[in-house]
Protein backbone atom coordinates (compact mmCIF):
# COMPACT_ATOMS: atom_id res chain seq x y z
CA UNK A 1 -21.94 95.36 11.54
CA UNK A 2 -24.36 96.35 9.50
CA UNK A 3 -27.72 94.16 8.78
CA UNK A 4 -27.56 95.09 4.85
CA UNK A 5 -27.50 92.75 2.41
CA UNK A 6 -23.94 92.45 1.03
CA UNK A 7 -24.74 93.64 -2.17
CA UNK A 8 -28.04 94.49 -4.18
CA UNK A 9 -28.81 93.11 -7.42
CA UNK A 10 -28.93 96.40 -9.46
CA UNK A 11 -25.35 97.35 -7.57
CA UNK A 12 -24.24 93.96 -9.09
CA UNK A 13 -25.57 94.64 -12.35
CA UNK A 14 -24.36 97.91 -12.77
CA UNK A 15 -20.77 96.78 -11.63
CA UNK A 16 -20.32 94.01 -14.15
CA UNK A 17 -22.31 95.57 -16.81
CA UNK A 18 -24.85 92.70 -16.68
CA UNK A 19 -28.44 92.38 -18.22
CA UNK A 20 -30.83 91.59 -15.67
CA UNK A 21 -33.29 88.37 -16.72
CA UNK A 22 -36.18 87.03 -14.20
CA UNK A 23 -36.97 88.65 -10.87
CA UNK A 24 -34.10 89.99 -9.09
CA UNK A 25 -34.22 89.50 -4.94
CA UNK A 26 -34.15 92.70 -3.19
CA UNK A 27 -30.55 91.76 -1.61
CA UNK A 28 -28.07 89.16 -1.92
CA UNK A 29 -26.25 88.02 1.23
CA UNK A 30 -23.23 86.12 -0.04
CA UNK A 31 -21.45 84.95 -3.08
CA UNK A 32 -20.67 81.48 -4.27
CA UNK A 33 -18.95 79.53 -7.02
CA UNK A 34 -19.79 76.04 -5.61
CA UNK A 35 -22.85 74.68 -6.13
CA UNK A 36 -22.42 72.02 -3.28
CA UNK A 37 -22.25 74.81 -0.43
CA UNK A 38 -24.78 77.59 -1.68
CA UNK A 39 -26.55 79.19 0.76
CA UNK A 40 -29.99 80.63 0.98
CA UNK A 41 -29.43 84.34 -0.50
CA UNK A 42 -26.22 83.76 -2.04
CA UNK A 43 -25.54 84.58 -5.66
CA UNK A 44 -23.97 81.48 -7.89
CA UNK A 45 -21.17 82.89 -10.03
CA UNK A 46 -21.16 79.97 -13.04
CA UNK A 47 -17.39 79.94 -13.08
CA UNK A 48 -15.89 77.76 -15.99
CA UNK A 49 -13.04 75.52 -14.16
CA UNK A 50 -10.71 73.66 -15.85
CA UNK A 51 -12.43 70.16 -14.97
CA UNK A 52 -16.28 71.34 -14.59
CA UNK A 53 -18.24 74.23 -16.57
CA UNK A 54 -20.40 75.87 -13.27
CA UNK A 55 -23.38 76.04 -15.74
CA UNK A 56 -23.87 72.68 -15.03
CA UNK A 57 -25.07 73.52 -11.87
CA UNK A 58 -27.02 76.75 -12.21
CA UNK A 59 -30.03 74.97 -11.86
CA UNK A 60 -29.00 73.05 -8.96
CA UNK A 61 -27.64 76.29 -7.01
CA UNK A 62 -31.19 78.01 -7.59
CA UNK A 63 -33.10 75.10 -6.54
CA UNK A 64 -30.56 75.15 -3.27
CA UNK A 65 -31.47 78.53 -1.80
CA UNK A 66 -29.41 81.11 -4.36
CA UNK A 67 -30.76 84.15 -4.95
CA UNK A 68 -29.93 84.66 -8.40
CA UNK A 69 -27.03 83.50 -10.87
CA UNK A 70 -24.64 85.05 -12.83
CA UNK A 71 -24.00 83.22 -16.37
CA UNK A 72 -22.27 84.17 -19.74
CA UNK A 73 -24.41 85.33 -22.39
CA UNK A 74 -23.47 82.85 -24.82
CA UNK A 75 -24.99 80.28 -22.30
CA UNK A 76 -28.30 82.39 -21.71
CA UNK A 77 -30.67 80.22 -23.12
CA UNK A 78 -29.53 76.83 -21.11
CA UNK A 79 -32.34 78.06 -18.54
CA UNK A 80 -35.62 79.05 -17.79
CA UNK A 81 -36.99 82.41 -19.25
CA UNK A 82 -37.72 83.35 -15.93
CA UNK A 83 -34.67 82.17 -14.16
CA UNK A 84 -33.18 85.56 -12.16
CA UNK A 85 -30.55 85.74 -13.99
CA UNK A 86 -27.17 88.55 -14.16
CA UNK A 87 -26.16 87.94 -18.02
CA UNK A 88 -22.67 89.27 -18.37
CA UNK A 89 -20.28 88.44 -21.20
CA UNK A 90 -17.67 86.43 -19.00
CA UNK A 91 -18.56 84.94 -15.53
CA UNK A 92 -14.88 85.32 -13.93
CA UNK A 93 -14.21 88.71 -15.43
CA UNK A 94 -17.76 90.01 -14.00
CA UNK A 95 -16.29 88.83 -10.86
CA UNK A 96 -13.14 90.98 -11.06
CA UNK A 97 -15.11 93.47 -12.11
CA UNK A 98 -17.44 93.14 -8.63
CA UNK A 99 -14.14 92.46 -6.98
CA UNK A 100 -12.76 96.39 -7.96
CA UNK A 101 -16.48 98.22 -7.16
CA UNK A 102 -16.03 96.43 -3.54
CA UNK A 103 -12.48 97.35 -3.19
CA UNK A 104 -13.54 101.20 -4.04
CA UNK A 105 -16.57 101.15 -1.67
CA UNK A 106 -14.33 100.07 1.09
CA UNK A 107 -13.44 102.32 4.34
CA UNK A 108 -11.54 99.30 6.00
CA UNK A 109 -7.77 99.16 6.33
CA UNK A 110 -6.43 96.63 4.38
CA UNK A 111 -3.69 94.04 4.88
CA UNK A 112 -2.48 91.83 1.83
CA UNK A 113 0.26 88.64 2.38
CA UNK A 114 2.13 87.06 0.04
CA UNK A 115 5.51 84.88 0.45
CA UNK A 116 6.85 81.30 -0.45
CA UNK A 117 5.95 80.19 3.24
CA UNK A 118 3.21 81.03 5.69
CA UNK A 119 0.87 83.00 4.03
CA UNK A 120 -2.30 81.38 5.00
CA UNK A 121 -0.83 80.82 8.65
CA UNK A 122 -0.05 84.56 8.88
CA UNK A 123 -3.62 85.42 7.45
CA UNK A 124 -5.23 83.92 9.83
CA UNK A 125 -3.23 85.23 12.52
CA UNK A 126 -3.91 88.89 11.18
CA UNK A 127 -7.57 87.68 11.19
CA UNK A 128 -7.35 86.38 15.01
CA UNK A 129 -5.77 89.94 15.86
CA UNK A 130 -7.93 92.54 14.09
CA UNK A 131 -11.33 90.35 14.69
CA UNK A 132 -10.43 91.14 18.36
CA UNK A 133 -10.64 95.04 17.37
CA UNK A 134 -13.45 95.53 15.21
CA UNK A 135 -15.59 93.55 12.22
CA UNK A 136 -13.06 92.17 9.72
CA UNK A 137 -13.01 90.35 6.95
CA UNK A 138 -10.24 87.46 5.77
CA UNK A 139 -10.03 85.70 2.72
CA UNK A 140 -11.19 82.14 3.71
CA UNK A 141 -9.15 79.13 3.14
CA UNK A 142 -6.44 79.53 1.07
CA UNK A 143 -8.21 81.30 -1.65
CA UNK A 144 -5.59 83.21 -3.13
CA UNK A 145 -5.25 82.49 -7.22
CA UNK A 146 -7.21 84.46 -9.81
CA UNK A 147 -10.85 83.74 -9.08
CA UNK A 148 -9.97 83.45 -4.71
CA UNK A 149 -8.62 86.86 -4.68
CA UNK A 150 -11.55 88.69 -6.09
CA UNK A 151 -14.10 85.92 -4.91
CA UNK A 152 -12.90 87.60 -1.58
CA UNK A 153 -12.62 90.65 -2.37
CA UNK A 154 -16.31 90.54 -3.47
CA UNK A 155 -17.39 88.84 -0.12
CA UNK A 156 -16.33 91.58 2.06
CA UNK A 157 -18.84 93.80 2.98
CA UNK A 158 -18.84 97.85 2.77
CA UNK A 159 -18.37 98.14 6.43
CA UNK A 160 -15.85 96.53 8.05
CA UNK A 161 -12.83 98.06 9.85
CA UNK A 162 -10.07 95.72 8.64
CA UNK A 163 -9.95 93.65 5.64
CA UNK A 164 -7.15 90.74 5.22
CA UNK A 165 -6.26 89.20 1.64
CA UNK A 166 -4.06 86.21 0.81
CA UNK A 167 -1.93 86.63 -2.94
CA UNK A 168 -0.43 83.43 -4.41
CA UNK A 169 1.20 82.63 -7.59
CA UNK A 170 3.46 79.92 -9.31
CA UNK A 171 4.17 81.85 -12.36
CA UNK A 172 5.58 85.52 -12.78
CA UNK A 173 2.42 88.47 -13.14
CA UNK A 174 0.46 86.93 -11.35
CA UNK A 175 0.39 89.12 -8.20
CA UNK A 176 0.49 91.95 -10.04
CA UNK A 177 -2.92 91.53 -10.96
CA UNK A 178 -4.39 90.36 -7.85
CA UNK A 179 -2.59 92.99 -5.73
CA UNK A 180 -4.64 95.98 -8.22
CA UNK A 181 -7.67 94.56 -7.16
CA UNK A 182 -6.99 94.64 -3.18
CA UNK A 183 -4.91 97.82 -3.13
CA UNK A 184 -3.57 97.16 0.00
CA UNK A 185 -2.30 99.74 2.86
CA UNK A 186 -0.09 97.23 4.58
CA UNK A 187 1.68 94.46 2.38
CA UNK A 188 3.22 91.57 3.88
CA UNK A 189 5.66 89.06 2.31
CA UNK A 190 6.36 86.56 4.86
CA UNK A 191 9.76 84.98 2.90
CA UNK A 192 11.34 84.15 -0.15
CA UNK A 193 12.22 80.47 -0.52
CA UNK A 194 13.16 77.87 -3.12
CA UNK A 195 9.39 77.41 -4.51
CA UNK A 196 7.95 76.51 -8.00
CA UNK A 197 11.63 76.41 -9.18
CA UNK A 198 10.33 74.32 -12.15
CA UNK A 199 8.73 77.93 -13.30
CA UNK A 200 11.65 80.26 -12.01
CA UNK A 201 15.42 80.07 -12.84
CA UNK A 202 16.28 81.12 -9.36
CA UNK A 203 15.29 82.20 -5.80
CA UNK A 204 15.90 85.83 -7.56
CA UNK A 205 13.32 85.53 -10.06
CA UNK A 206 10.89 84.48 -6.99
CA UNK A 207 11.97 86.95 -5.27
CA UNK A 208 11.30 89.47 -8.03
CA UNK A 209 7.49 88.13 -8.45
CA UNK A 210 6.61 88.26 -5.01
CA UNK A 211 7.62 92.11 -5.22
CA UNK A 212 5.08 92.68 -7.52
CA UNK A 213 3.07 93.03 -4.43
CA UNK A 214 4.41 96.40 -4.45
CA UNK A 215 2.78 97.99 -7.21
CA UNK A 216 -0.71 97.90 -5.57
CA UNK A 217 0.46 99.11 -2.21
CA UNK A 218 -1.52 102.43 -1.57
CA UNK A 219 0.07 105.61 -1.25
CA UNK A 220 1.23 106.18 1.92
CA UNK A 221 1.44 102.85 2.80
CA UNK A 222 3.70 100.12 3.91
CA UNK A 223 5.64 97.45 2.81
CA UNK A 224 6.41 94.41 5.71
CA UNK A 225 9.94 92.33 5.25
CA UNK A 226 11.70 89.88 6.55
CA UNK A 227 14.62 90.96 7.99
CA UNK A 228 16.16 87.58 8.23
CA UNK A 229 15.91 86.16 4.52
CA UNK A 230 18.48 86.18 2.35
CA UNK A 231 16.18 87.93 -0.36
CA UNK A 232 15.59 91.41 2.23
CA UNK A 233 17.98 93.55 0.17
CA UNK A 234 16.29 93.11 -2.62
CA UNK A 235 12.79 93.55 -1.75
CA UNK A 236 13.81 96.64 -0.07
CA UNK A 237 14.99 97.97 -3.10
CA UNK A 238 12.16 96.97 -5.59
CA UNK A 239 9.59 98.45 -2.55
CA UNK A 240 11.66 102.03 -2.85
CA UNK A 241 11.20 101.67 -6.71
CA UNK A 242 7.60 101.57 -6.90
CA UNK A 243 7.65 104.72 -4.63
CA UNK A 244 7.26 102.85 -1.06
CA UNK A 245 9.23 105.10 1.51
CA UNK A 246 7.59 103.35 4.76
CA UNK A 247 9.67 99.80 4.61
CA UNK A 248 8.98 97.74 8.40
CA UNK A 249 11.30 94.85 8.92
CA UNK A 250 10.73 91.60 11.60
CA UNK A 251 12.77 88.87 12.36
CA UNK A 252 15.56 87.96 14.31
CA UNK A 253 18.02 90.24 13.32
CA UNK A 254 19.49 92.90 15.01
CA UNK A 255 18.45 95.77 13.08
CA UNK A 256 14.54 94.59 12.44
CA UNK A 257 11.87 96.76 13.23
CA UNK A 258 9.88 94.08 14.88
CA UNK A 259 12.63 92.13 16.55
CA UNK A 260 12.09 88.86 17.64
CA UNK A 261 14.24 89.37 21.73
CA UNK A 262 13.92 85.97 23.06
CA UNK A 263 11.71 82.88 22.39
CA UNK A 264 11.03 80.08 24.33
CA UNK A 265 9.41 77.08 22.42
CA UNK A 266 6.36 74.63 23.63
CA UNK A 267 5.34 71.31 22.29
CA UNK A 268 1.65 73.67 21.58
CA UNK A 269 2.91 76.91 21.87
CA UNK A 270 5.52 79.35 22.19
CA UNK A 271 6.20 82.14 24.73
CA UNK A 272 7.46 85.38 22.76
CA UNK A 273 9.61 88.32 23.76
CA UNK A 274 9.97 91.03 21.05
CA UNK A 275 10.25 94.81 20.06
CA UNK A 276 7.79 95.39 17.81
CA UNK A 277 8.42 99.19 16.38
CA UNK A 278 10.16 100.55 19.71
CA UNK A 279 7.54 99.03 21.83
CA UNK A 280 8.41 96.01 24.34
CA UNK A 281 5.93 93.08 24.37
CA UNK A 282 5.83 89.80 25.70
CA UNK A 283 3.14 87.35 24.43
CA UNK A 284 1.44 83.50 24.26
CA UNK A 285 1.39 82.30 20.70
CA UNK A 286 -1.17 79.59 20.10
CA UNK A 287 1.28 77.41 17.69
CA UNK A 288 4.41 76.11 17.98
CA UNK A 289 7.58 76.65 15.89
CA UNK A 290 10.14 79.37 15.77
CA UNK A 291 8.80 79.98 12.02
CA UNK A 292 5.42 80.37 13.54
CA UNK A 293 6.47 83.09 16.04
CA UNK A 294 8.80 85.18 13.39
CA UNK A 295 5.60 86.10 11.48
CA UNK A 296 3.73 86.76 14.32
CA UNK A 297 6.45 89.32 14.36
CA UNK A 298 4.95 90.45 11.07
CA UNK A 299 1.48 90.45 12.19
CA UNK A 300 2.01 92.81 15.24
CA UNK A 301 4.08 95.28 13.21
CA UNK A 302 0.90 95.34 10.43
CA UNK A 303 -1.52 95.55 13.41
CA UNK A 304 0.68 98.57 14.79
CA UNK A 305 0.96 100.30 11.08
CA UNK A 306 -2.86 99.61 10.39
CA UNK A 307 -4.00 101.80 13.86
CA UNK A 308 -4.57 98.86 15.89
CA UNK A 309 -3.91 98.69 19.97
CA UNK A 310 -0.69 96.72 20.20
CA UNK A 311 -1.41 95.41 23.49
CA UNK A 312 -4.62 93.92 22.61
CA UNK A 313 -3.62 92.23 19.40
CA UNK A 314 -0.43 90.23 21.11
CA UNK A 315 -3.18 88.69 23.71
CA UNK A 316 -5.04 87.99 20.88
CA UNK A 317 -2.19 85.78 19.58
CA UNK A 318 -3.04 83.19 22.52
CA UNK A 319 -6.07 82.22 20.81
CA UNK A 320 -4.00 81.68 17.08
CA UNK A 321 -4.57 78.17 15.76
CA UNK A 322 -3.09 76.67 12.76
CA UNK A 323 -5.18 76.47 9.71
CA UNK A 324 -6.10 73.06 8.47
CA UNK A 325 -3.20 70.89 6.97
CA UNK A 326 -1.14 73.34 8.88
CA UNK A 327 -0.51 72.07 12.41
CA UNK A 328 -3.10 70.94 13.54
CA UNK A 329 -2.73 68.39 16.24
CA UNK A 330 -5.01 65.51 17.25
CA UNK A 331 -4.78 62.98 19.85
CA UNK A 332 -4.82 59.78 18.67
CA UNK A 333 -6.66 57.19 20.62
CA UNK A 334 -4.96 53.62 20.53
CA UNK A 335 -6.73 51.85 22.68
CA UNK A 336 -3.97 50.82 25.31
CA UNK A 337 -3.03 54.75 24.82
CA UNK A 338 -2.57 57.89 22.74
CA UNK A 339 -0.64 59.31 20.80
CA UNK A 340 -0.08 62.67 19.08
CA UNK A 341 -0.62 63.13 14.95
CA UNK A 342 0.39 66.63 13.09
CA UNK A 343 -1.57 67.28 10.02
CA UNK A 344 0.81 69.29 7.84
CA UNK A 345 -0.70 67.83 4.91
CA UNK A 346 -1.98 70.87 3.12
CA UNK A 347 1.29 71.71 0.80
CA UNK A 348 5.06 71.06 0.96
CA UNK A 349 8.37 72.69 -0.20
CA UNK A 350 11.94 72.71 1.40
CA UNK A 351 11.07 75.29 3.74
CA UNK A 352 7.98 74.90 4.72
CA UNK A 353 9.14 70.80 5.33
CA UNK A 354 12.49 71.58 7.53
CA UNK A 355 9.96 74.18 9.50
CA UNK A 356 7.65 70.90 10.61
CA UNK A 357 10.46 68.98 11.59
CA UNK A 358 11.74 71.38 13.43
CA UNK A 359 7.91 71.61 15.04
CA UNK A 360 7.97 67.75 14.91
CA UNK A 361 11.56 67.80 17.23
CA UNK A 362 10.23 69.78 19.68
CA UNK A 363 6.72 67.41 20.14
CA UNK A 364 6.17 65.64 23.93
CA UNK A 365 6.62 62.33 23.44
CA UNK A 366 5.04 59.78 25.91
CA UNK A 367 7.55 57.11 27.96
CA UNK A 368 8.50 54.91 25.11
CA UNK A 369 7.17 57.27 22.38
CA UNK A 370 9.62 58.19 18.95
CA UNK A 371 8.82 61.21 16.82
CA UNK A 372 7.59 59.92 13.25
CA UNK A 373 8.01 61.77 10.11
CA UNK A 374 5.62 60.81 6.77
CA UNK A 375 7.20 62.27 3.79
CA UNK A 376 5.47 62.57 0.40
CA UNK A 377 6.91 64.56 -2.53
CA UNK A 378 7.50 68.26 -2.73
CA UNK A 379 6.46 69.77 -5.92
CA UNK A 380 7.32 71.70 -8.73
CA UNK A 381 11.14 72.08 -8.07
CA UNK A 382 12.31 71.51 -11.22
CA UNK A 383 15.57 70.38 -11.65
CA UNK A 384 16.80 70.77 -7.75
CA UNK A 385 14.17 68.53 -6.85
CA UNK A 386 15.68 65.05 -6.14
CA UNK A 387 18.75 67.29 -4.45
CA UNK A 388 16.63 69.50 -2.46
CA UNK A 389 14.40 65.93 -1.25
CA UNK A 390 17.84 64.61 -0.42
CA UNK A 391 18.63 67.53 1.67
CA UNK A 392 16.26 67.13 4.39
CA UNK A 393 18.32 64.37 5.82
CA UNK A 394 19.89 67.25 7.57
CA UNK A 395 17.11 68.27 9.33
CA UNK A 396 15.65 64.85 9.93
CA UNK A 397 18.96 64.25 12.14
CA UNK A 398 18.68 67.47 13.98
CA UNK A 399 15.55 66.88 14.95
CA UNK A 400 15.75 63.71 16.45
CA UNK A 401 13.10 62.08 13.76
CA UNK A 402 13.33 58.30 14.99
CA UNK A 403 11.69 56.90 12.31
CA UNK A 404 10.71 58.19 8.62
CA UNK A 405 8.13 57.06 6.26
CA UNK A 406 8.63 58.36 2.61
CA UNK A 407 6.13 58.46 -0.31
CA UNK A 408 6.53 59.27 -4.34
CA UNK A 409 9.56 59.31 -6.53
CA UNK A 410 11.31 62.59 -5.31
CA UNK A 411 11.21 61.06 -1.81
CA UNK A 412 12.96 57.86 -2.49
CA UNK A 413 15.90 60.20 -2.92
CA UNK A 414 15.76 61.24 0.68
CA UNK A 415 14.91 57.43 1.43
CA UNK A 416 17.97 56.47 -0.08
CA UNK A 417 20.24 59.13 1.98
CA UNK A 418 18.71 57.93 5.42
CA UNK A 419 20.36 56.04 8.26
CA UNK A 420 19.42 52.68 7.97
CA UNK A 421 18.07 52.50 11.50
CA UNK A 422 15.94 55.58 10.72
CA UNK A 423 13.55 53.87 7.82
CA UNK A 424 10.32 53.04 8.36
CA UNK A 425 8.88 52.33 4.88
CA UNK A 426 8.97 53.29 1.35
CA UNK A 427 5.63 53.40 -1.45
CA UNK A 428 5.22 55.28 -4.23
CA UNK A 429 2.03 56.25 -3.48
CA UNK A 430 -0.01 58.14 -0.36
CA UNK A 431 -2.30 54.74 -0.74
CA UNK A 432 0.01 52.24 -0.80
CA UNK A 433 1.91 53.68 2.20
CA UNK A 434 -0.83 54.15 4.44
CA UNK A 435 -1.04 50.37 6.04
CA UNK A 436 2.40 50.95 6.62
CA UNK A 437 2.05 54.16 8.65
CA UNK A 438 -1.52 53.06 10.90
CA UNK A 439 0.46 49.46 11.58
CA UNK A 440 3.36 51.55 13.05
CA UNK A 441 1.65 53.46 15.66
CA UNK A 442 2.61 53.17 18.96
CA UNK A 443 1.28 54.66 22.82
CA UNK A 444 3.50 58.05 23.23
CA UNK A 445 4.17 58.80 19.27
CA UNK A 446 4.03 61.67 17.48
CA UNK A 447 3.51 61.35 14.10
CA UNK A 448 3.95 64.57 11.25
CA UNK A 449 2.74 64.14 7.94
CA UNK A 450 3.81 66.71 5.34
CA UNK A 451 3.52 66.83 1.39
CA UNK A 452 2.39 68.74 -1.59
CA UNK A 453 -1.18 68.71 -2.50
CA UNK A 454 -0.15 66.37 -5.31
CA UNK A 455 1.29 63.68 -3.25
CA UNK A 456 -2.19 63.39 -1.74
CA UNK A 457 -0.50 62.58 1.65
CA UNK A 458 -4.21 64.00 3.63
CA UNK A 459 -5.39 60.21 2.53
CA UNK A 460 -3.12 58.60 5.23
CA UNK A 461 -4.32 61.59 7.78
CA UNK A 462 -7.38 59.61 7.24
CA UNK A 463 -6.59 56.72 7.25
CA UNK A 464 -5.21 57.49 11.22
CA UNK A 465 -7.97 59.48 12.09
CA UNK A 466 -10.74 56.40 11.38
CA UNK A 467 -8.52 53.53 12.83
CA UNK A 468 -7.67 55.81 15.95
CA UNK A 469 -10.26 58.08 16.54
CA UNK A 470 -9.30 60.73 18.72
CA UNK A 471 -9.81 64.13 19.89
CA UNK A 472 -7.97 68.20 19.31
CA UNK A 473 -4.83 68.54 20.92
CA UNK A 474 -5.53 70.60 24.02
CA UNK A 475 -2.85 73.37 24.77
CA UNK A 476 -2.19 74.14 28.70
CA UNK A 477 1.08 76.17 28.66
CA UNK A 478 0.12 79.89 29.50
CA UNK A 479 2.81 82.27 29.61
């Protein structure tokens, strides 16, 4: 890669229209819209949040190393006359503005995913697989709303090969927007699920907002679906109506373009037998979980569209990990033994849940070890919500879970509907549950934890990791 700076301080100016104040550096080296984590070089976008106003902590961010900061002109005057300063009318819309002059600077293919389930887990897949073939660039995190996407976007430098984007939303429009900034030449939507009912009046109306993906896709390029969901049919048909005529299909199902042949599934792992656009390939995926190895499906048929070597990116998939709060195991040391703990505390829906019990069914367990489940509420479900919490007694029995832990109001619905012999305890809250949780843990567990940001369930994650401090779960299984 090149040893440029990422962006110069007139090219910033001229892209957001800014007035320059104080001595600009001769480069600037990253971006940044968190004080707490500048770096030396980095410019300080003052982003107003909705709890803090980054103006604040202009001063701080210089005094840490930044290069220069970016403030709104009606806030000018908070700082030093000779503060290097980029004086623009709006902080966030100078960074959309930054966001479209890198997007039309860019030579690099680009790949954008969206979908109710696994979008940061297939990112960073698509970022293990192209980093193996040239520079690339991925979104970091799950930085994905309206000031992650072009925050991004404005992070990747002129001249990378392969550039990877992550789209959220919650409400309808908003991927729209995003998806104009990153113009992508391969768009991905992993699946369409039962998500942020309480702002959609059905699994159609998702459906339709995740298809605005579409209307940013480059000409020429291709749309990625998921052959299996119930929702294919109709993404098909909003891709065509935007003008897409290159549609690629993965999953399971007989007629997918990337078709998922045979799969055999690991505790850490899976082993992976698919046709991925008329080619045969057989490959080690570095996570377990049949959902986990259907987008992989996805990732190889975007590699394979975007000009990348097949071959090479499936043995790249050996080296996959899941992102944090995704998956990622630890050993737990107990003193008189271990056992295993499955952070899936990032975010939760009815989906994404069933998925990590399925992963949580298919854990070793030591001698005398039971497979633990700690539930905390799924969000923003609307009206389905204490049904759909209900529902997952289902997949708690298929799985084998031995004993469940449940935590926050929607939960005690699913609490009520369990076996007797299956419940482990009840709270209302990620704190009140935790002594529970730590005083159950036995040699030759494993233990998933799973719920929506808001149910704060990371805090008994903690709680585990500092009473049994332990190590990564180490994965042996080669194909």
């Amino acid at each position: 890669m090149s040893t440029q700076p990422l962006w110069t301080a007139a090219a910033m100016a001229t892209a957001m229209n800014a007035d320059v104040s104080g001595t600009m550096p001769a480069g600037v080296t990253g971006l940044s819209i968190d004080s707490r984590t500048v770096a030396p070089g980095d410019a300080y976008f003052a982003i107003k949040g909705d709890v803090h106003d980054g103006h604040a902590f202009v001063d701080a961010a210089l005094k840490a190393g930044a290069s220069l900061a970016v403030v709104s002109a009606d806030k000018r005057d908070a700082f030093a006359a000779d503060a290097p300063l980029l004086v623009v009318d709006d902080v966030l819309a100078g960074l959309v503005a930054l966001a479209h002059a890198s997007r039309a600077r860019l030579g690099a293919k680009v790949i954008a995913v969206t979908g109710s389930v696994g979008k940061t887990s297939t990112k960073e897949m698509l970022r293990q697989v192209f980093a193996a073939q040239g520079e690339t660039h991925a979104s970091v995190a799950s930085f994905n709303n309206h000031w992650g996407v072009p925050l991004s976007l404005a992070r990747c430098p002129a001249d990378v090969a392969f550039a990877i984007f992550e789209i959220g939303m919650n409400h309808a429009g908003e991927i729209e927007t995003l998806v104009k900034m990153v113009r992508p030449h391969v768009a991905i939507i992993t699946t369409v699920e039962p998500v942020h009912l309480e702002f959609f009046k059905n699994v159609e109306a998702i459906a339709d907002a995740k298809a605005e993906i579409f209307t940013g896709v480059e000409p020429g390029g291709v749309a990625v679906l998921n052959r299996d969901n119930a929702q294919f049919a109709r993404l098909q048909r909003q891709a065509k109506k935007v003008g897409i005529a290159n549609i690629a299909s993965f999953g399971a199902h007989k007629s997918a373009d990337a078709r998922l042949r045979d799969l055999s599934l690991h505790p850490e792992c899976s082993a992976v037998h698919a046709s991925i656009i008329g080619r045969d390939v057989t490959y080690k995926l570095g996570m377990p979980g049949r959902h986990m190895a259907l987008n992989s499906l996805a990732v190889l048929a975007a590699a394979s569209l975007a000009g990348a070597d097949l071959a090479r990116a499936a043995l790249a998939l050996s080296d996959a990990r899941p992102a944090s709060g995704r998956g990622v195991r630890q050993v737990l040391d107990i003193g008189h033994g271990s056992a295993t703990l499955i952070d899936e505390s990032y975010n939760a829906n009815p989906a994404s849940m069933a998925a990590a019990l399925n992963v949580l069914g298919a854990a070793a367990l030591g001698a005398r070890g039971r497979r633990i489940a700690v539930l905390g509420d799924m969000l923003e479900l609307g009206p389905t919500g204490a049904e759909l919490h209900r529902g997952l007694v289902d997949a708690v029995k298929a799985n084998h879970v031995d004993t469940v832990f449940c935590c926050g109001p929607l939960m005690r619905n699913l609490w009520d509907a369990l076996p007797t012999g299956v419940r482990g305890g009840y709270a209302e809250s990620a704190e009140a549950l935790e002594s529970q949780v730590v005083a159950a843990i036995r040699d030759g567990d494993a233990v998933m934890i799973k719920g929506s940001l808001g149910s704060k369930m990371k805090s008994i994650v903690k709680a585990l990791e500092k009473r049994f401090p332990g190590k990564a779960a180490l994965d042996d299984v080669a194909v």
